[in-house]
Every structure is written in structure tokens, then in C-alpha cells.
C-alpha atoms as a PDB file:
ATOM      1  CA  UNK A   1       6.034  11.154 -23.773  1.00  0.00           C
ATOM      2  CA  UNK A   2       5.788   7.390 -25.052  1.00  0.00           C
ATOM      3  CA  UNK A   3       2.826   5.685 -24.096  1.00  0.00           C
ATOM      4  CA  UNK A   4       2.489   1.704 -24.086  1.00  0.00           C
ATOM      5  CA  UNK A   5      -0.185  -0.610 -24.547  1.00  0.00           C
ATOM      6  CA  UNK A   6      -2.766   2.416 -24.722  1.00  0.00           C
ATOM      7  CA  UNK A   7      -5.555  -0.117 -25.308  1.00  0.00           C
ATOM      8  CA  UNK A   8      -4.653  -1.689 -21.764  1.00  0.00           C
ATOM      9  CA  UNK A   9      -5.792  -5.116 -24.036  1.00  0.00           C
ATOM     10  CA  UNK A  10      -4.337  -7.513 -21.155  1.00  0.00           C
ATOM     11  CA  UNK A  11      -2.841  -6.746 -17.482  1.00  0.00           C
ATOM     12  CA  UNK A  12       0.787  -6.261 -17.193  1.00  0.00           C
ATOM     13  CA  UNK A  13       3.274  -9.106 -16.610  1.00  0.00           C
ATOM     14  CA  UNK A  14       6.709  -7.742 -15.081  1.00  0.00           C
ATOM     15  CA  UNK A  15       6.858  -5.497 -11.902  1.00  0.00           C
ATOM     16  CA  UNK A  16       9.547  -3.260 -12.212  1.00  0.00           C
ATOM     17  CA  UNK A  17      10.458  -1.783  -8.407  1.00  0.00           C
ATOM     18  CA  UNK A  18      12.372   0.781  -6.716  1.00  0.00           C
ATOM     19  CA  UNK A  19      13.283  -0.765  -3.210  1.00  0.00           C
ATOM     20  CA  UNK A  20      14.000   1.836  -0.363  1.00  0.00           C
ATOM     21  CA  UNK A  21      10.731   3.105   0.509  1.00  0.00           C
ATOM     22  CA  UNK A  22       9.128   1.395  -2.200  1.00  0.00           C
ATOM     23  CA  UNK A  23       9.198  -2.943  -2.271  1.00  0.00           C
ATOM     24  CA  UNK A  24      11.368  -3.316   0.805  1.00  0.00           C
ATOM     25  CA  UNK A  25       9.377  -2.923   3.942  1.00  0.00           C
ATOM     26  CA  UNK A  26       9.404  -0.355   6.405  1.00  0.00           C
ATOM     27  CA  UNK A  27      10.374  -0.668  10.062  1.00  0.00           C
ATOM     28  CA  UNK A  28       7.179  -1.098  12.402  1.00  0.00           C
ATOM     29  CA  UNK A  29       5.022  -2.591   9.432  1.00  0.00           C
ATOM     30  CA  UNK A  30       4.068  -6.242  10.236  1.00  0.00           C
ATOM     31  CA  UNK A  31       1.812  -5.650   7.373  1.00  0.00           C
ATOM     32  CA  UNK A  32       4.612  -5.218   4.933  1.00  0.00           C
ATOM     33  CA  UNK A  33       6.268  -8.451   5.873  1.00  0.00           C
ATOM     34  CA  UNK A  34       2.635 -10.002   5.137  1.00  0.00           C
ATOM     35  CA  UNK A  35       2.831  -8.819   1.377  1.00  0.00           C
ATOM     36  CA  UNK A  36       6.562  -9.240   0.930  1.00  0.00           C
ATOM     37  CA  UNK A  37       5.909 -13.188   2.048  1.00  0.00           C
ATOM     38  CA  UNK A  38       2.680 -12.979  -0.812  1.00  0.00           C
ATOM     39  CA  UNK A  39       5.606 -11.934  -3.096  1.00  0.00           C
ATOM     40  CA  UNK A  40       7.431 -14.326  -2.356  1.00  0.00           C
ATOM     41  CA  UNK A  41       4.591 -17.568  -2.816  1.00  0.00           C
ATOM     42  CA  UNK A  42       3.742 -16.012  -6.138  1.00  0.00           C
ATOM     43  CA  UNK A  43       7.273 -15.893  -7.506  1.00  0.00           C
ATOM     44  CA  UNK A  44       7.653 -19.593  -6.371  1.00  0.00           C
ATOM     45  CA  UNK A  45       5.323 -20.199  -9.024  1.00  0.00           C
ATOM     46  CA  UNK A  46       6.944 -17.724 -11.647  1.00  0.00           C
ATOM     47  CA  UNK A  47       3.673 -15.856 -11.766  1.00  0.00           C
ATOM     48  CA  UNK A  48       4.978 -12.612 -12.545  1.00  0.00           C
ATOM     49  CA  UNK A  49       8.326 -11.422 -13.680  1.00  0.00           C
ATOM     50  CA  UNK A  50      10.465  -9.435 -11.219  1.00  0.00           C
ATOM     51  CA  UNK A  51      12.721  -6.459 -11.856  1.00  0.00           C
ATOM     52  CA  UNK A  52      14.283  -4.325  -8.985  1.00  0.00           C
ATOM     53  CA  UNK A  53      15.388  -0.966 -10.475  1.00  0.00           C
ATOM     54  CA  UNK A  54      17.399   1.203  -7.662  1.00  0.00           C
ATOM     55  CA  UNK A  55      20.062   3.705  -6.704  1.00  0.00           C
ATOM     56  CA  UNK A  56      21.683   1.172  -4.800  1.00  0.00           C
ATOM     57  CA  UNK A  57      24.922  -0.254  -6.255  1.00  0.00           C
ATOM     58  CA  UNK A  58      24.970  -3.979  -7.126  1.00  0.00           C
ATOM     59  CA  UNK A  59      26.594  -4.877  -3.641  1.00  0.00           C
ATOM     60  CA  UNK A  60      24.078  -3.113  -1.408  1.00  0.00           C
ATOM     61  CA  UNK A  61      21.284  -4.637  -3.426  1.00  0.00           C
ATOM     62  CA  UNK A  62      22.912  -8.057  -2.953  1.00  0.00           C
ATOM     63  CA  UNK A  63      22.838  -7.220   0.685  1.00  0.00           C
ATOM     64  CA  UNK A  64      19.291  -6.313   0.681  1.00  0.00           C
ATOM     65  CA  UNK A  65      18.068 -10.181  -0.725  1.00  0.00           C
ATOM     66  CA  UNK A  66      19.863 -11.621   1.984  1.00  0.00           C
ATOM     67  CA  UNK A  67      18.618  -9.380   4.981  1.00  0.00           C
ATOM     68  CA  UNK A  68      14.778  -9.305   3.506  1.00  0.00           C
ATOM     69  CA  UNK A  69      14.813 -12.965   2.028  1.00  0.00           C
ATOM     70  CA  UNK A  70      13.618 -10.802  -1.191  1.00  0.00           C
ATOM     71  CA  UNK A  71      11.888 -12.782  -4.365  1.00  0.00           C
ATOM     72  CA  UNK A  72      14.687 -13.334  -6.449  1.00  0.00           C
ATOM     73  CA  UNK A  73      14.711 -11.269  -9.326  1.00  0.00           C
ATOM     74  CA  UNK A  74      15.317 -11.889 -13.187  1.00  0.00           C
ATOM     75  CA  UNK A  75      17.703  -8.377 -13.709  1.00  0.00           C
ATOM     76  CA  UNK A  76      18.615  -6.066 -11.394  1.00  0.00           C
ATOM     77  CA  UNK A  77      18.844  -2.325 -12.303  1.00  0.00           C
ATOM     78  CA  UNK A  78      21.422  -0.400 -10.356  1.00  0.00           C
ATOM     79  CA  UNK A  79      23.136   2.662  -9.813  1.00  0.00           C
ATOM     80  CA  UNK A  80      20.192   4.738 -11.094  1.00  0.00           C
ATOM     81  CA  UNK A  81      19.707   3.633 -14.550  1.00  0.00           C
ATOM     82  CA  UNK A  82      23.494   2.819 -15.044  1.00  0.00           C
ATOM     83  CA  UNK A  83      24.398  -0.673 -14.868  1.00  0.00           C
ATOM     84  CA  UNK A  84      22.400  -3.881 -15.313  1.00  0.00           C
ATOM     85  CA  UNK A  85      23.006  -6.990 -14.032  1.00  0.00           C
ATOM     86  CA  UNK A  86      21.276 -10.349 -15.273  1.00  0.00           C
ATOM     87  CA  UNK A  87      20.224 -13.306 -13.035  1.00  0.00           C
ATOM     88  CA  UNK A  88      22.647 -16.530 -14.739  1.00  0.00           C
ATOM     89  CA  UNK A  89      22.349 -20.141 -13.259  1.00  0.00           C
ATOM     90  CA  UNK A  90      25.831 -19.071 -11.869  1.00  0.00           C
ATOM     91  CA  UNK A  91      24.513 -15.565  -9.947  1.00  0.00           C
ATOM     92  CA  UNK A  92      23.787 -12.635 -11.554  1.00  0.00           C
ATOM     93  CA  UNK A  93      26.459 -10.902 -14.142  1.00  0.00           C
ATOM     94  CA  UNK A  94      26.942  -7.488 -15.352  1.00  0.00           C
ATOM     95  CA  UNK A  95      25.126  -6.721 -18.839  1.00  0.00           C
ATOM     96  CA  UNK A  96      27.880  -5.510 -20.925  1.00  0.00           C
ATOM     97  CA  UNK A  97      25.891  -5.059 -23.522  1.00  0.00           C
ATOM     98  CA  UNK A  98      24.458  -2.162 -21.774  1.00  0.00           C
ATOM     99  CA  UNK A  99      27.492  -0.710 -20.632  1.00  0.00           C
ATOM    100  CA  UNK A 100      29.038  -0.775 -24.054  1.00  0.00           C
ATOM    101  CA  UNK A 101      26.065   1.133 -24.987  1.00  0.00           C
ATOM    102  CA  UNK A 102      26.597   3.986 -22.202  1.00  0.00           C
ATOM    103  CA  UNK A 103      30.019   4.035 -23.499  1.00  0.00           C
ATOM    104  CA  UNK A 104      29.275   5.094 -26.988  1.00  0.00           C
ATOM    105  CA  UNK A 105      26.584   7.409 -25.700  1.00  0.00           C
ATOM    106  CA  UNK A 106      29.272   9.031 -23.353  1.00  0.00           C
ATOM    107  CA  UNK A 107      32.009   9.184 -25.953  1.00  0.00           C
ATOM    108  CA  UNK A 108      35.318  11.120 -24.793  1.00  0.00           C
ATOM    109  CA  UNK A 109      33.461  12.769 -22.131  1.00  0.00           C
ATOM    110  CA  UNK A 110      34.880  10.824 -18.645  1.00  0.00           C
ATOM    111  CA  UNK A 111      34.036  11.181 -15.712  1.00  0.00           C
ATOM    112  CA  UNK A 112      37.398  12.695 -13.937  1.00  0.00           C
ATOM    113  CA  UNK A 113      35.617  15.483 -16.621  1.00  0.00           C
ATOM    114  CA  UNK A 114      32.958  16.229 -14.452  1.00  0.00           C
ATOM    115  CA  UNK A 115      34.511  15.666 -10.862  1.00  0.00           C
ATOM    116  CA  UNK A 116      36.964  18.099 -11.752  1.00  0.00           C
ATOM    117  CA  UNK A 117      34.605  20.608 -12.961  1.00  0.00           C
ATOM    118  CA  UNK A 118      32.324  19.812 -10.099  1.00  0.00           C
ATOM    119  CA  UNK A 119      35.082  19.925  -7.166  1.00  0.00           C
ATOM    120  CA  UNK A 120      34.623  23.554  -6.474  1.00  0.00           C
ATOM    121  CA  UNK A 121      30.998  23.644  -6.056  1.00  0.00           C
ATOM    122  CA  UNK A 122      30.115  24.271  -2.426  1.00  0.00           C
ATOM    123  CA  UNK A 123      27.635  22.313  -0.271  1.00  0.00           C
ATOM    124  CA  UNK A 124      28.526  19.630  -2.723  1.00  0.00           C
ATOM    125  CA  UNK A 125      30.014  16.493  -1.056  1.00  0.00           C
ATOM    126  CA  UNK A 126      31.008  13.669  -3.515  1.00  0.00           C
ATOM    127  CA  UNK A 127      29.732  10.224  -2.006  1.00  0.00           C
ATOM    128  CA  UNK A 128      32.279   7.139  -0.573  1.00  0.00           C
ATOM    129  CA  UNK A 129      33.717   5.028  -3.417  1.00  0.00           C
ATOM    130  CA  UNK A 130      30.503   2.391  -2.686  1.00  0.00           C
ATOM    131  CA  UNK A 131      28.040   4.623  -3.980  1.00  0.00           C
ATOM    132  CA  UNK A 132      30.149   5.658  -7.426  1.00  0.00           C
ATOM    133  CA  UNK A 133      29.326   3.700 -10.554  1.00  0.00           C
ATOM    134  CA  UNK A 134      31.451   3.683 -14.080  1.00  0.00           C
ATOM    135  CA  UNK A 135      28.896   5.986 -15.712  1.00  0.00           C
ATOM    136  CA  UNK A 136      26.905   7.533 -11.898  1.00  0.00           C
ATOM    137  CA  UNK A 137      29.055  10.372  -9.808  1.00  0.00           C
ATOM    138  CA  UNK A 138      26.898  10.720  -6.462  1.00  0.00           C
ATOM    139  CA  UNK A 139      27.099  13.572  -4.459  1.00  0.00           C
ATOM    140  CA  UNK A 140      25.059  14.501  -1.248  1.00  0.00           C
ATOM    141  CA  UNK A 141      24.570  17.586   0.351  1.00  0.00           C
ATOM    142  CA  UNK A 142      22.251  19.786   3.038  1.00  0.00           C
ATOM    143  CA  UNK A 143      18.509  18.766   2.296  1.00  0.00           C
ATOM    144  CA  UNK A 144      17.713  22.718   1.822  1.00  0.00           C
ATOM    145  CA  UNK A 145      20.800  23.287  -0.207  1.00  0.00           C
ATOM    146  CA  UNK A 146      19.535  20.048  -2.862  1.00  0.00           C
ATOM    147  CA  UNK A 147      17.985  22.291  -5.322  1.00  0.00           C
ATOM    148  CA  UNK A 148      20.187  25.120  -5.722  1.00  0.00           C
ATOM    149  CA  UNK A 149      23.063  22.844  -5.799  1.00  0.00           C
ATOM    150  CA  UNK A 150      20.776  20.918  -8.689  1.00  0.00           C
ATOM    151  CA  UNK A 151      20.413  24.351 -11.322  1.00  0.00           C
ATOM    152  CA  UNK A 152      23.896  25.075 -10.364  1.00  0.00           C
ATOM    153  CA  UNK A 153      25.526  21.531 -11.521  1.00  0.00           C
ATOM    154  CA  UNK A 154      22.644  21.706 -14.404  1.00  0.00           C
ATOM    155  CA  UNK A 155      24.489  25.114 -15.547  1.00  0.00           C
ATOM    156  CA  UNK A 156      28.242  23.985 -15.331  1.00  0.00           C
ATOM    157  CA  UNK A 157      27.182  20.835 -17.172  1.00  0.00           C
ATOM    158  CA  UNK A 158      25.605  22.932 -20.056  1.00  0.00           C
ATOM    159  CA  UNK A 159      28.295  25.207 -19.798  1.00  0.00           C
ATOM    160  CA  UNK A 160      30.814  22.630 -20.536  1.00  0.00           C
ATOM    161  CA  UNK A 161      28.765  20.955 -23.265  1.00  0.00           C
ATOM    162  CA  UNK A 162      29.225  17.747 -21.623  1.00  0.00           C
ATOM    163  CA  UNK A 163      27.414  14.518 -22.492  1.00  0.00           C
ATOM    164  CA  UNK A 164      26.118  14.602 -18.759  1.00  0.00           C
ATOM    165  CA  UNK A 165      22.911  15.282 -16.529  1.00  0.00           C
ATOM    166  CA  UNK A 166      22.170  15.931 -13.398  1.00  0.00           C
ATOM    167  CA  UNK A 167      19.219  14.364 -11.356  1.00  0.00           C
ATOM    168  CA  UNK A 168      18.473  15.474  -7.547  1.00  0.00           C
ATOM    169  CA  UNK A 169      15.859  13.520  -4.872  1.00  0.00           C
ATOM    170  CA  UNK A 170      15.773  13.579  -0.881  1.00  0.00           C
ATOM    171  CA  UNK A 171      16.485  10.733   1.376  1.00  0.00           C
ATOM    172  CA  UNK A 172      13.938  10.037   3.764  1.00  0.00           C
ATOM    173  CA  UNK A 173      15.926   7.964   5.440  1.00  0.00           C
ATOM    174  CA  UNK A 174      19.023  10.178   5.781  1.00  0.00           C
ATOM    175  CA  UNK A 175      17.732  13.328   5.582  1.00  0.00           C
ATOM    176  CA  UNK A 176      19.559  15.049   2.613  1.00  0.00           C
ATOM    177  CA  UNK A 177      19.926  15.483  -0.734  1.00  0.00           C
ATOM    178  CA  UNK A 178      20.889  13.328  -2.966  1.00  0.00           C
ATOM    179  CA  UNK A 179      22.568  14.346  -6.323  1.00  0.00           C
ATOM    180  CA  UNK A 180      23.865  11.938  -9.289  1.00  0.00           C
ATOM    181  CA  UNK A 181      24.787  13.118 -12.657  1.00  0.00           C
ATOM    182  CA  UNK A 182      24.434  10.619 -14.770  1.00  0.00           C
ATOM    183  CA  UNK A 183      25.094  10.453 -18.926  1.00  0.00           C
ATOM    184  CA  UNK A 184      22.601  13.026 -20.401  1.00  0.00           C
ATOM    185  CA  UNK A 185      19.285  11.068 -20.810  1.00  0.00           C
ATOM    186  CA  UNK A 186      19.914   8.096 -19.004  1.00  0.00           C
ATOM    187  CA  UNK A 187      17.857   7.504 -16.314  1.00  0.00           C
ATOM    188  CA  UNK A 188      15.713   4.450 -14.667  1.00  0.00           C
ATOM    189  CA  UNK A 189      13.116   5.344 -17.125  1.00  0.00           C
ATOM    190  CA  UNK A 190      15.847   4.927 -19.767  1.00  0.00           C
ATOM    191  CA  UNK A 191      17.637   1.588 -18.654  1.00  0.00           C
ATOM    192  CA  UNK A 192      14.146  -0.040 -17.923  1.00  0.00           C
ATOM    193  CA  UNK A 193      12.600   0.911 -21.452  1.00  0.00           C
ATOM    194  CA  UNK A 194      16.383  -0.760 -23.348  1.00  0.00           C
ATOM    195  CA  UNK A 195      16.353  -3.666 -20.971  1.00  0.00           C
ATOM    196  CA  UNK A 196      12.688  -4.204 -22.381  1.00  0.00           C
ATOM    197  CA  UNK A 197      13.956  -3.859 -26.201  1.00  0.00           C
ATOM    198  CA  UNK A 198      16.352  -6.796 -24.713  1.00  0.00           C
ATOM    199  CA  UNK A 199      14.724  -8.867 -22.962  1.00  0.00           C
ATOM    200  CA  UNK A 200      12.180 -11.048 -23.110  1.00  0.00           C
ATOM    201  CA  UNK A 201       9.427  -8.238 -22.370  1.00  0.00           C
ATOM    202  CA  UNK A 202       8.481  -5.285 -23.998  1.00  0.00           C
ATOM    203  CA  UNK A 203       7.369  -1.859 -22.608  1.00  0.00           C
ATOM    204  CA  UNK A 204       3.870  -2.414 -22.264  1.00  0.00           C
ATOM    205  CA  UNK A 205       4.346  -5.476 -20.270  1.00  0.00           C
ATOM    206  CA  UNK A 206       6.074  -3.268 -17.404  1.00  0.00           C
ATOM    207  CA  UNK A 207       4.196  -2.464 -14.034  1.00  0.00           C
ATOM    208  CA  UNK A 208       6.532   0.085 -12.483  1.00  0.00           C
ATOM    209  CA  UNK A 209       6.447   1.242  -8.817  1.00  0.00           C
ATOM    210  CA  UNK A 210       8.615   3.836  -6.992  1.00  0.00           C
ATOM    211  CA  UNK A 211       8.002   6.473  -4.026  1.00  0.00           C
ATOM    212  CA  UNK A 212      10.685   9.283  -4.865  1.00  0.00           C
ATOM    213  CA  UNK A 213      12.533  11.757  -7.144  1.00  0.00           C
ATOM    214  CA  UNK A 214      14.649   9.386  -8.917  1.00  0.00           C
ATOM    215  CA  UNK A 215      12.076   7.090  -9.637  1.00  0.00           C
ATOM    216  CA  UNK A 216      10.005  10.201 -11.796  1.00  0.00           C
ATOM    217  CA  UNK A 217      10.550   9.694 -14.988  1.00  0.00           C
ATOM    218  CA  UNK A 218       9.565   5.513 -14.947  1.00  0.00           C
ATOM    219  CA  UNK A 219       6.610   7.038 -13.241  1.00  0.00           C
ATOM    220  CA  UNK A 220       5.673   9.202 -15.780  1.00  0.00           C
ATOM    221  CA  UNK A 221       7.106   7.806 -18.744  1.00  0.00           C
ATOM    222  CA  UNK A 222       4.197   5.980 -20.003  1.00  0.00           C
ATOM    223  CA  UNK A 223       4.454   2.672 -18.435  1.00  0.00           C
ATOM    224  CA  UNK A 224       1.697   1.544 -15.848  1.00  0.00           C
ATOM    225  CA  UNK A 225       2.997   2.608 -12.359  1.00  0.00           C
ATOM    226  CA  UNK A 226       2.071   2.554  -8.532  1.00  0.00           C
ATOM    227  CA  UNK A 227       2.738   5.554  -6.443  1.00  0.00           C
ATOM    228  CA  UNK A 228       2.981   4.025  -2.896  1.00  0.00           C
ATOM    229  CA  UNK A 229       1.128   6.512   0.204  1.00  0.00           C
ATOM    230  CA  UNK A 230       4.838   6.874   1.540  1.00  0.00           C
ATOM    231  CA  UNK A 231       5.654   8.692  -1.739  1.00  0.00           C
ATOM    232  CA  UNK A 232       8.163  12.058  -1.192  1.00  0.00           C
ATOM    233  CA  UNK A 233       5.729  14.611  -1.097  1.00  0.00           C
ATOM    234  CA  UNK A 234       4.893  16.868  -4.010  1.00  0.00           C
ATOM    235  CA  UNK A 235       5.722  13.635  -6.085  1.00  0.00           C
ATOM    236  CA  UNK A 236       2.236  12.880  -7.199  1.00  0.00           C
ATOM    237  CA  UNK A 237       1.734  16.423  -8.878  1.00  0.00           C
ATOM    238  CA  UNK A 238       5.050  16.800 -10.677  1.00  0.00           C
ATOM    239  CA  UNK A 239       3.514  13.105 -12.313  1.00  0.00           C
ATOM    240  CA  UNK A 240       0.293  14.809 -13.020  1.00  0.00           C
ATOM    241  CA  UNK A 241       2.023  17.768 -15.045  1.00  0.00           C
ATOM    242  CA  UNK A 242       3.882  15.325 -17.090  1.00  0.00           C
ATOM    243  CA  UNK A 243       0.999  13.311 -18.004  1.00  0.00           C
ATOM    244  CA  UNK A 244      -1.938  15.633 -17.937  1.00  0.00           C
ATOM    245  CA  UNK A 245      -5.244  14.678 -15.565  1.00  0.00           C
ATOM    246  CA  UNK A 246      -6.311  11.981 -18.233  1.00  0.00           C
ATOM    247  CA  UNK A 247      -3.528  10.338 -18.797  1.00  0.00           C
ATOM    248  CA  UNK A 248      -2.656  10.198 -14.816  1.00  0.00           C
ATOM    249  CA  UNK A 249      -6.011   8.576 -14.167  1.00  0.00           C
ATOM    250  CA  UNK A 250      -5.346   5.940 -16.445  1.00  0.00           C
ATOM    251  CA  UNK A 251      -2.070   4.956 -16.209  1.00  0.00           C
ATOM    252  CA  UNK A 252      -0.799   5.882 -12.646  1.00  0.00           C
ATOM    253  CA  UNK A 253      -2.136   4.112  -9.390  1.00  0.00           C
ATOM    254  CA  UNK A 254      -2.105   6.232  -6.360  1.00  0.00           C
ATOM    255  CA  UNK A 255      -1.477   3.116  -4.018  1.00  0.00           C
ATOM    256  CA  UNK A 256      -3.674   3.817  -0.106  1.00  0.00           C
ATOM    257  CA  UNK A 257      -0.885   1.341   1.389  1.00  0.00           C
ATOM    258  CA  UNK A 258       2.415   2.486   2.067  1.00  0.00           C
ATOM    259  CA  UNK A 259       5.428   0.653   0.539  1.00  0.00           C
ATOM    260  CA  UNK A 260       5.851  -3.196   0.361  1.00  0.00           C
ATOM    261  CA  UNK A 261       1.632  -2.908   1.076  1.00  0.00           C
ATOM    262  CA  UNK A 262       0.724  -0.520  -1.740  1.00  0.00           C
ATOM    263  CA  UNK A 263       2.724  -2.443  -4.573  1.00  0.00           C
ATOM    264  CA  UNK A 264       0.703  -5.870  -3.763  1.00  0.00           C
ATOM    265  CA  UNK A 265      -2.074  -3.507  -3.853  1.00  0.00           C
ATOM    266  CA  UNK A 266      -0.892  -1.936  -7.122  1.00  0.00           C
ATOM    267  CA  UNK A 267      -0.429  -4.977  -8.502  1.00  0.00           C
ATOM    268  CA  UNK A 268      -4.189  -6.513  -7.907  1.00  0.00           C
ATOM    269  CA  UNK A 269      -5.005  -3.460  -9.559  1.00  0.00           C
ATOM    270  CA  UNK A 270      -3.730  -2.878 -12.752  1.00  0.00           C
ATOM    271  CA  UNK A 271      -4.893  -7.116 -12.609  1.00  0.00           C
ATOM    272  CA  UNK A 272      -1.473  -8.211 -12.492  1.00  0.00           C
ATOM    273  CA  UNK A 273      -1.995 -10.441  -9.095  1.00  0.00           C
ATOM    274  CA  UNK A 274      -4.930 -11.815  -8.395  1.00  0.00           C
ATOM    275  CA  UNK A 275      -6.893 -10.340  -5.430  1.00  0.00           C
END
């Protein structure tokens, strides 16, 4: 595992957020609307910069500003580490750059490749066209089912040598599993540590803060992070294995506050926002 800034010489400057369950708030939570309006006074100012790094597609996150009067952000990371978009005085544009990149990395290996060899897995039900990226195939399936289905896609993939991973995670709010296969190593981990070789931050400056599966390897991968109290359970320890007790203490933030609430909270932590 990389680590960044391991002297932790000055307090991070770009928040870096999952949304669902994470920086959006959660129904019944007047407190969450109090820190999403704090958010939103402190980015008047530009006093932090802003990242949202989802599952959603580009669309649904567009949808999201609108219905939560969200902070705008400088880039948005979609489709689970596959596709960026960058804010432009105009709106905000794909990053071709970036998905010139995934190209490369993907070579010859398209994805009618995989749904083919995926179509006669059972239990394995591919997602509508909405939730489908260029380089992200999204299935769902039976929460119990999620990982079985998981080492079984992991084993056609390998079988098939194909440039191609899967991931799996639970939603909360849906109740079932979620599965993407994504290129092999890409991840939102991945995307956020290349955005920050192309932007104008670098990996040490990142705050990252997430509540479920997809958002584990940001959390662990050696960037500061906030777990929020609404995490998917069993979340915290799979962190711990991947960074050892030491490492955990000082570089993951097990927020008391539950979504919106426990990234301000976060965020005065680690010294990023005042208190």
C-alpha cells in the first residue's frame, strides 16, 4: 500500500466524497441538512476543494446537485472509478484524457467480451442502460447471492484472461447486491490517485470519505479518510486488515456522526475545517 504525506506536516486540502450514504444526507436527519448548509458557506469562500467520487453515472449525479442544492464541485468521479468529468465555465465536460487512458489499459478486450461471457451466470441481472458506463458493466442480484456471484465472475474473468475485475458492495438503500466489473485495477482508489497526478492536487492533499464496499480501497489506500457511523457493517475491519492497527489509527477517522454529519466532523478532524 502507498502511503501519503506520512509526516501529516499540514492538514489536508481537498475532500474527496462518496455521496449515497456518505455526503448526501439521510432522510429524518435535520442535522445533516445543518452540515450540508456549513458545506455549502465554506465552499462560497473556496475554503476547501471539493471532489464527489460515486457509482452514480454523470446524469444521476447531476440530478443529485439540483435536488440537495450540493456545493458545487471542481471534478466529479463517476461510474465507480471510470469516467471523470471536470467543472468548465461552460458545465462540467468529460476528461478524455482519462478515458483515453482506460482505453489503452483495456486494449482489445471490449466489453460485449465480458457480457457475453457473463450472460449465463445465474442470479446475475445486468443493470438498465443508465447505470452502464463505456469501461463499468453493472449487474445486481439477491443480497445473499452477492458473494458467490462475486468468486464466480472473479473465476470466469481469470479464466478468460481478460483485462477485467470484478468489485461487489450491498445497497442499503435497495437491498441487494451490487456487482460492477470494471478494467482490472481500476477502481475509485485508482481514478482519485490519476486525477491527483492531473490536477492541481496531489495525493497527500486528499481527505477521502465513503460508508461502503466500493468505496474500500480509497479508504484504505493510504490517503486520510472518514468512515461515517452509517458505514456497511464489517467495513471498518476489512480497513483495519489492509492497513494494520497502526496505520488505521493514524490515517483513518472512525466518524461518531452518521453521513453528511460525520464528514463535517471528519473534516474538523484531520484540521481540514475549522471547528
Amino acid at each position: 500500500m502507498t502511503h501519503f504525506n506520512q509526516q501529516f506536516d499540514f492538514p489536508p486540502t481537498h475532500l474527496v466524497t462518496d455521496m449515497d450514504g456518505t455526503f448526501l444526507p439521510l432522510p429524518d436527519h435535520p442535522e445533516h441538512l445543518q452540515a450540508l448548509q456549513h458545506f455549502r458557506t465554506l465552499r462560497e469562500s473556496a475554503s476547501f476543494g471539493l471532489v464527489y467520487c460515486t457509482g452514480r453515472h454523470f446524469e444521476s449525479v447531476q440530478s443529485a446537485l439540483e435536488e440537495y442544492s450540493l456545493p458545487i464541485p471542481d471534478w466529479i468521479i463517476c461510474d465507480v472509478g471510470t469516467s471523470i468529468y471536470e467543472k468548465k465555465s461552460e458545465g462540467f465536460t468529460l476528461f478524455n484524457t482519462y478515458q483515453n487512458h482506460l482505453a489503452d489499459h483495456v486494449g482489445d478486450d471490449k466489453r460485449s467480451t465480458v457480457l457475453d461471457l457473463l450472460d449465463p451466470v445465474q442470479h446475475l441481472d445486468l443493470q438498465c442502460d443508465a447505470h452502464q458506463g463505456l469501461f463499468k458493466i453493472s449487474y445486481e442480484c439477491v443480497t445473499d447471492y452477492t458473494e458467490q456471484l462475486v468468486d464466480e465472475v472473479a473465476d470466469l474473468l481469470e479464466e478468460e484472461q481478460l483485462t477485467y475485475e470484478v468489485h461487489g458492495s450491498i445497497d442499503p438503500f435497495r437491498k441487494c447486491g451490487l456487482i460492477d466489473v470494471l478494467p482490472k485495477g481500476v477502481s475509485k482508489a485508482y481514478a482519485v490517485k490519476w486525477l491527483a497526478t492531473h490536477a492541481d492536487f496531489t495525493p497527500d492533499h486528499v481527505l477521502y470519505a465513503g460508508d461502503s464496499g466500493n468505496d474500500l480501497t480509497a479508504l484504505s489506500a493510504g490517503f486520510r479518510s472518514i468512515l461515517v457511523s452509517n458505514a456497511s457493517p464489517g467495513l471498518a475491519s476489512k480497513i483495519r486488515d489492509r492497513l494494520g492497527d497502526a496505520e488505521t489509527d493514524r490515517y483513518l477517522y472512525c466518524a461518531a456522526g452518521s453521513a453528511t454529519s460525520g464528514v463535517l466532523e471528519g473534516c474538523r478532524y484531520f484540521g481540514m475545517l475549522p471547528e
